[in-house]
C-alpha atoms as a PDB file:
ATOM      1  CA  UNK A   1     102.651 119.525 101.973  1.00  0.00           C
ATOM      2  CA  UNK A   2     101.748 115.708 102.495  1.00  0.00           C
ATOM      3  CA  UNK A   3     103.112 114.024 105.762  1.00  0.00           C
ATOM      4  CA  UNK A   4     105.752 111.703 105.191  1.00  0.00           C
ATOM      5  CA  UNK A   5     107.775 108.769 106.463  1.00  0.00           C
ATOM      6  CA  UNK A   6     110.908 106.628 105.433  1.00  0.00           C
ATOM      7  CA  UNK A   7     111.694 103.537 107.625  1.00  0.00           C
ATOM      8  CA  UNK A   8     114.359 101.126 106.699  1.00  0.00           C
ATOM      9  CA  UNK A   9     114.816  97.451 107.884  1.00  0.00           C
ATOM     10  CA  UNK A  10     116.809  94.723 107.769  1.00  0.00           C
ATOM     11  CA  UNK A  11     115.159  91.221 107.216  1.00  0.00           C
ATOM     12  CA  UNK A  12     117.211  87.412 106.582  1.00  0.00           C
ATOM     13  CA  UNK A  13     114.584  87.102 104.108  1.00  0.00           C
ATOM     14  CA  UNK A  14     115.913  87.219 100.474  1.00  0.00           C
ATOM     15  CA  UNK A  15     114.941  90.425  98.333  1.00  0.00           C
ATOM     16  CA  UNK A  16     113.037  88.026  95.536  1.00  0.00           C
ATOM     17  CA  UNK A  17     110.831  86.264  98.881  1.00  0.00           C
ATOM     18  CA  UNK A  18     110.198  90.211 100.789  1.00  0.00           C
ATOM     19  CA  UNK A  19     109.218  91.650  97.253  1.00  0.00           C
ATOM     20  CA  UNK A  20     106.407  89.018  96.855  1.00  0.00           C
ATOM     21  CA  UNK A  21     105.170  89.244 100.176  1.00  0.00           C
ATOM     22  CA  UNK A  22     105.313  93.179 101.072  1.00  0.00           C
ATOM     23  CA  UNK A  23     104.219  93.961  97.440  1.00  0.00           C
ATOM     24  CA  UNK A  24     100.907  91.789  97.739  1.00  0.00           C
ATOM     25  CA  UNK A  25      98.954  94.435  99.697  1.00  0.00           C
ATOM     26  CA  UNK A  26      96.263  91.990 100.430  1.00  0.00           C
ATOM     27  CA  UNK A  27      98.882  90.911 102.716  1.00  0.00           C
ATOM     28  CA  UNK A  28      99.074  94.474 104.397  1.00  0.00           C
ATOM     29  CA  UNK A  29      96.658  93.409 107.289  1.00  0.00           C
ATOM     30  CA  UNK A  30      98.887  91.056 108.554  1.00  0.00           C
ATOM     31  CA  UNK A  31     102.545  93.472 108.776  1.00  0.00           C
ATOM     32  CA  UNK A  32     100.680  96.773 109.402  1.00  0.00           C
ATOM     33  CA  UNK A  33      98.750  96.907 112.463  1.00  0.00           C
ATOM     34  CA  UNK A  34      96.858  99.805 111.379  1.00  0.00           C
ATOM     35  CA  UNK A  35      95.070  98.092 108.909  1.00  0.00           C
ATOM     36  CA  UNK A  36      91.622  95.464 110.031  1.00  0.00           C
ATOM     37  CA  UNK A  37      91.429  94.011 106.390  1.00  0.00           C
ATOM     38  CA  UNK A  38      93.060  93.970 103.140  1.00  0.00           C
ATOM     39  CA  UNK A  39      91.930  91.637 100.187  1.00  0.00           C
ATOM     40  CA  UNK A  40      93.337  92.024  96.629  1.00  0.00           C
ATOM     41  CA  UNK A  41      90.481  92.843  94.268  1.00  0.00           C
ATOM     42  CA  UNK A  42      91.709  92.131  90.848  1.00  0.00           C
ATOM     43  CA  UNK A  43      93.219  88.639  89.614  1.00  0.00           C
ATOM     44  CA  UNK A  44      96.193  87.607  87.264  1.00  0.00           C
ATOM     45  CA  UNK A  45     100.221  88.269  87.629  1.00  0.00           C
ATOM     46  CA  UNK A  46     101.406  90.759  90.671  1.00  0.00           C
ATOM     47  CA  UNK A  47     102.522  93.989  88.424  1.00  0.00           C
ATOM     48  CA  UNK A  48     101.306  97.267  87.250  1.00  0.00           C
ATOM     49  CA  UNK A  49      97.147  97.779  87.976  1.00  0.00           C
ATOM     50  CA  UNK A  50      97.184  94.792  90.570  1.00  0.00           C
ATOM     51  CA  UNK A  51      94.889  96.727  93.075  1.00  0.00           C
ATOM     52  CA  UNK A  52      94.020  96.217  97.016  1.00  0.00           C
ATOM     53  CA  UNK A  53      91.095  97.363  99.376  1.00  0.00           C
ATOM     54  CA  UNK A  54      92.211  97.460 102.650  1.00  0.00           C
ATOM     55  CA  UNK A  55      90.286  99.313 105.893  1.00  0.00           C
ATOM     56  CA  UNK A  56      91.056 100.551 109.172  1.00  0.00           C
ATOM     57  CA  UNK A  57      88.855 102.202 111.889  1.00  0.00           C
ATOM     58  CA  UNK A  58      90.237 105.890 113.058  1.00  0.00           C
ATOM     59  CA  UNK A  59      88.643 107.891 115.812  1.00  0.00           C
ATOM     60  CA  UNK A  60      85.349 105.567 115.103  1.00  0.00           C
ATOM     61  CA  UNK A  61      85.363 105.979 111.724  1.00  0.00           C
ATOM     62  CA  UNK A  62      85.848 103.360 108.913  1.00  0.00           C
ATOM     63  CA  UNK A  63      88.238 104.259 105.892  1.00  0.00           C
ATOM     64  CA  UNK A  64      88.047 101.930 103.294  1.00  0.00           C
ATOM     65  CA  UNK A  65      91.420 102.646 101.064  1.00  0.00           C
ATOM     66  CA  UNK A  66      92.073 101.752  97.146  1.00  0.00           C
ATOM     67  CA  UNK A  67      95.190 100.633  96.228  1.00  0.00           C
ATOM     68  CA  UNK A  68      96.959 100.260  92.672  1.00  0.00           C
ATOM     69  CA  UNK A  69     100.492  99.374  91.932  1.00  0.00           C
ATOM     70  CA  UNK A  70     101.612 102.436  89.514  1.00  0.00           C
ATOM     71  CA  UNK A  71     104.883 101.056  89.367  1.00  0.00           C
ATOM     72  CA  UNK A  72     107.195  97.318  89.626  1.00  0.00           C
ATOM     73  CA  UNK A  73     110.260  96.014  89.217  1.00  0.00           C
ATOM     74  CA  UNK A  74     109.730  92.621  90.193  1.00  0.00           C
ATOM     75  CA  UNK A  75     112.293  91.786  93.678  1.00  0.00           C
ATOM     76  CA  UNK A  76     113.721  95.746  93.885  1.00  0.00           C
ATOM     77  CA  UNK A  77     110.819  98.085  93.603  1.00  0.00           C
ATOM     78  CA  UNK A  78     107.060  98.787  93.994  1.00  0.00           C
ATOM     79  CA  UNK A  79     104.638 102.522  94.079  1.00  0.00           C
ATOM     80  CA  UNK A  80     101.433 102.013  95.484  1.00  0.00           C
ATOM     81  CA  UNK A  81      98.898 104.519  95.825  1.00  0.00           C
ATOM     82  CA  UNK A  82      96.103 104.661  97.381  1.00  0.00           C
ATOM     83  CA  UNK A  83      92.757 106.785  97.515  1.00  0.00           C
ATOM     84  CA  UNK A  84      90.171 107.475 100.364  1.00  0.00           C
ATOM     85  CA  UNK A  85      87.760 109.671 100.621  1.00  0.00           C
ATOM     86  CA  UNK A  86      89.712 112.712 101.789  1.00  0.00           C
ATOM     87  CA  UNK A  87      93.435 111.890 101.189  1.00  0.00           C
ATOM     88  CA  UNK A  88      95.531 110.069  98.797  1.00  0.00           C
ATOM     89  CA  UNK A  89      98.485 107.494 100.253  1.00  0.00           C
ATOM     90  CA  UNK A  90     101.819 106.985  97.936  1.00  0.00           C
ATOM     91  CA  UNK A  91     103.930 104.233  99.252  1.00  0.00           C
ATOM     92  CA  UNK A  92     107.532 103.529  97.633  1.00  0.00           C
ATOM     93  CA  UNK A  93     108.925 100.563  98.968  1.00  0.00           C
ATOM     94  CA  UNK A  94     112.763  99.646  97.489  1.00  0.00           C
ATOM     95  CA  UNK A  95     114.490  95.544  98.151  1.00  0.00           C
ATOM     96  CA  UNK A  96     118.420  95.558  98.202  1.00  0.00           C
ATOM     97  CA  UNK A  97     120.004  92.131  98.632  1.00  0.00           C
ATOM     98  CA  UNK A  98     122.405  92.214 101.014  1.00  0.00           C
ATOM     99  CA  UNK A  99     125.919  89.785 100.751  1.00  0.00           C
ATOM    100  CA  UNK A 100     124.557  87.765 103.378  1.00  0.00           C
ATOM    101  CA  UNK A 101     121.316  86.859 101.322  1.00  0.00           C
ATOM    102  CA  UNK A 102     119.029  88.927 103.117  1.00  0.00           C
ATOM    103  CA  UNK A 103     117.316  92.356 102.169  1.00  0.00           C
ATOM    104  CA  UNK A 104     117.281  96.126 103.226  1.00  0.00           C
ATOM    105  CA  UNK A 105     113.719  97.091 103.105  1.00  0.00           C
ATOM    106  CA  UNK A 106     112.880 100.724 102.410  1.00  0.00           C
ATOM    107  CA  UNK A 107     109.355 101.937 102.942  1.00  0.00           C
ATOM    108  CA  UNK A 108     108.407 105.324 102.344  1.00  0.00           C
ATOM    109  CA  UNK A 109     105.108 107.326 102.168  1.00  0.00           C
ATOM    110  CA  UNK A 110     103.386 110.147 102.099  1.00  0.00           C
ATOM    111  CA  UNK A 111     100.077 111.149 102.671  1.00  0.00           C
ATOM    112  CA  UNK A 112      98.298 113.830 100.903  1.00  0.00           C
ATOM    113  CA  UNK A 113      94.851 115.270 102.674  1.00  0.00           C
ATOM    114  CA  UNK A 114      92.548 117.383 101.597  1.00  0.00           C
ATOM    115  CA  UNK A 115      92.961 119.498 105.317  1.00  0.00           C
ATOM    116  CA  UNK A 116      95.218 122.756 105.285  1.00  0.00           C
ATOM    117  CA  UNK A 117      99.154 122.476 105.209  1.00  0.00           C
ATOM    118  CA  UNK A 118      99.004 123.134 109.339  1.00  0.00           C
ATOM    119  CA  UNK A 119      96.941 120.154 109.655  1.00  0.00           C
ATOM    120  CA  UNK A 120      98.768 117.876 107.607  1.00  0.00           C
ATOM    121  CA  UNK A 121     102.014 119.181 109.604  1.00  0.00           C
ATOM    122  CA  UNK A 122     100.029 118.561 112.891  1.00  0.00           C
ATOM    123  CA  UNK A 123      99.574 114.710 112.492  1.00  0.00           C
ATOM    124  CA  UNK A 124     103.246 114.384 111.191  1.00  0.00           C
ATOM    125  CA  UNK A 125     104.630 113.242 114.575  1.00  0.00           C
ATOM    126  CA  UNK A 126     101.416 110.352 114.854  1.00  0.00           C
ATOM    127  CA  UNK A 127     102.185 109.188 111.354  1.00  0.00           C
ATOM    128  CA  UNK A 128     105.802 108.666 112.020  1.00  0.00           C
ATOM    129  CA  UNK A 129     105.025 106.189 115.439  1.00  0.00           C
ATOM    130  CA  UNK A 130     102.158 104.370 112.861  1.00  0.00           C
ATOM    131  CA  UNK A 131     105.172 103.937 110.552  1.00  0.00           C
ATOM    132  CA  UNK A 132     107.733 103.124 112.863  1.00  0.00           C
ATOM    133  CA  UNK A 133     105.308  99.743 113.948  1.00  0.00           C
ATOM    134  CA  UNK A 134     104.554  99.144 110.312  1.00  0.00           C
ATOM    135  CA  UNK A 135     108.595  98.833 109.889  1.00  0.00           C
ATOM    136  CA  UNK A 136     107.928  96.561 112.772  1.00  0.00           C
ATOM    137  CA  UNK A 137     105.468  94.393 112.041  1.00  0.00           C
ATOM    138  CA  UNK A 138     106.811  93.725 108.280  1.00  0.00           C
ATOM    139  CA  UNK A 139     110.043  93.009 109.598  1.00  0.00           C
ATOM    140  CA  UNK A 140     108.038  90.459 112.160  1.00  0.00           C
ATOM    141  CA  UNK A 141     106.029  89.268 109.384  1.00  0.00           C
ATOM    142  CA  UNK A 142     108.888  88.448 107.205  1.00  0.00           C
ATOM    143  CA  UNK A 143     111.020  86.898 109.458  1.00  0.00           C
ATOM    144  CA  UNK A 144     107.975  84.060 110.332  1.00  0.00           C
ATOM    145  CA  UNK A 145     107.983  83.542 106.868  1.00  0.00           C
ATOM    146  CA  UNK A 146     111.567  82.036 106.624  1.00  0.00           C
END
């Protein structure tokens, strides 16, 4: 069973503005603090196949992750997934416009290992702080981009 985590913010930022910033992953280094670098590595229009390296260091070791955009609706919705070495990373990440003009951001994902259920189940509680100060830093991130 892959470990999983939902956060939801709230950011002034309109849904059309968050979309195009929090869907770029080769933005990710700069709202998740778990991630060193992240560089898109194809060209053209933002949609389905765009893909993303990005890289962290764990415990001394450097993970280089792959991601591709599997699905888009352009302002509302975006699936990324992402492979590694021994685990694969499916992020969901819904935009709803708010009355006042700004969005409710909802990031979810789950990560799938290759380790035993137990294991998985073990890091659960780590993976929720790591996506608790993602939440944080794209809400951060998007409010300096007003």
């Amino acid at each position: 069973m892959p470990a999983a985590i939902t956060e939801t913010i709230e950011v002034d930022a309109p849904p059309q503005e968050a979309f195009a910033y929090v869907a770029n992953f080769g933005n990710l280094d700069e709202w998740d603090p778990t991630f060193d670098t992240a560089v898109r590595t194809d060209t053209g229009t933002l949609g389905v196949g765009s893909s993303f390296r990005v890289a962290t260091s764990m415990a001394g070791t450097d993970i280089a992750i792959d991601y591709r955009i599997t699905e888009f609706r352009r302002g509302e919705h975006v699936v990324l997934v992402g492979t590694a070495d021994s685990f694969v990373s499916t992020d969901t990440i819904d935009f709803v416009g708010r009355d006042d003009g700004g969005t409710t951001v909802t990031y979810h994902a789950e990560v799938d290992t290759d380790a035993p259920d137990w294991l998985d189940a073990a890091g659960t509680p780590i993976f929720k702080v790591v996506g608790k100060l993602s939440a944080a830093g794209m809400r951060d991130a998007l409010a300096d981009d007003d």
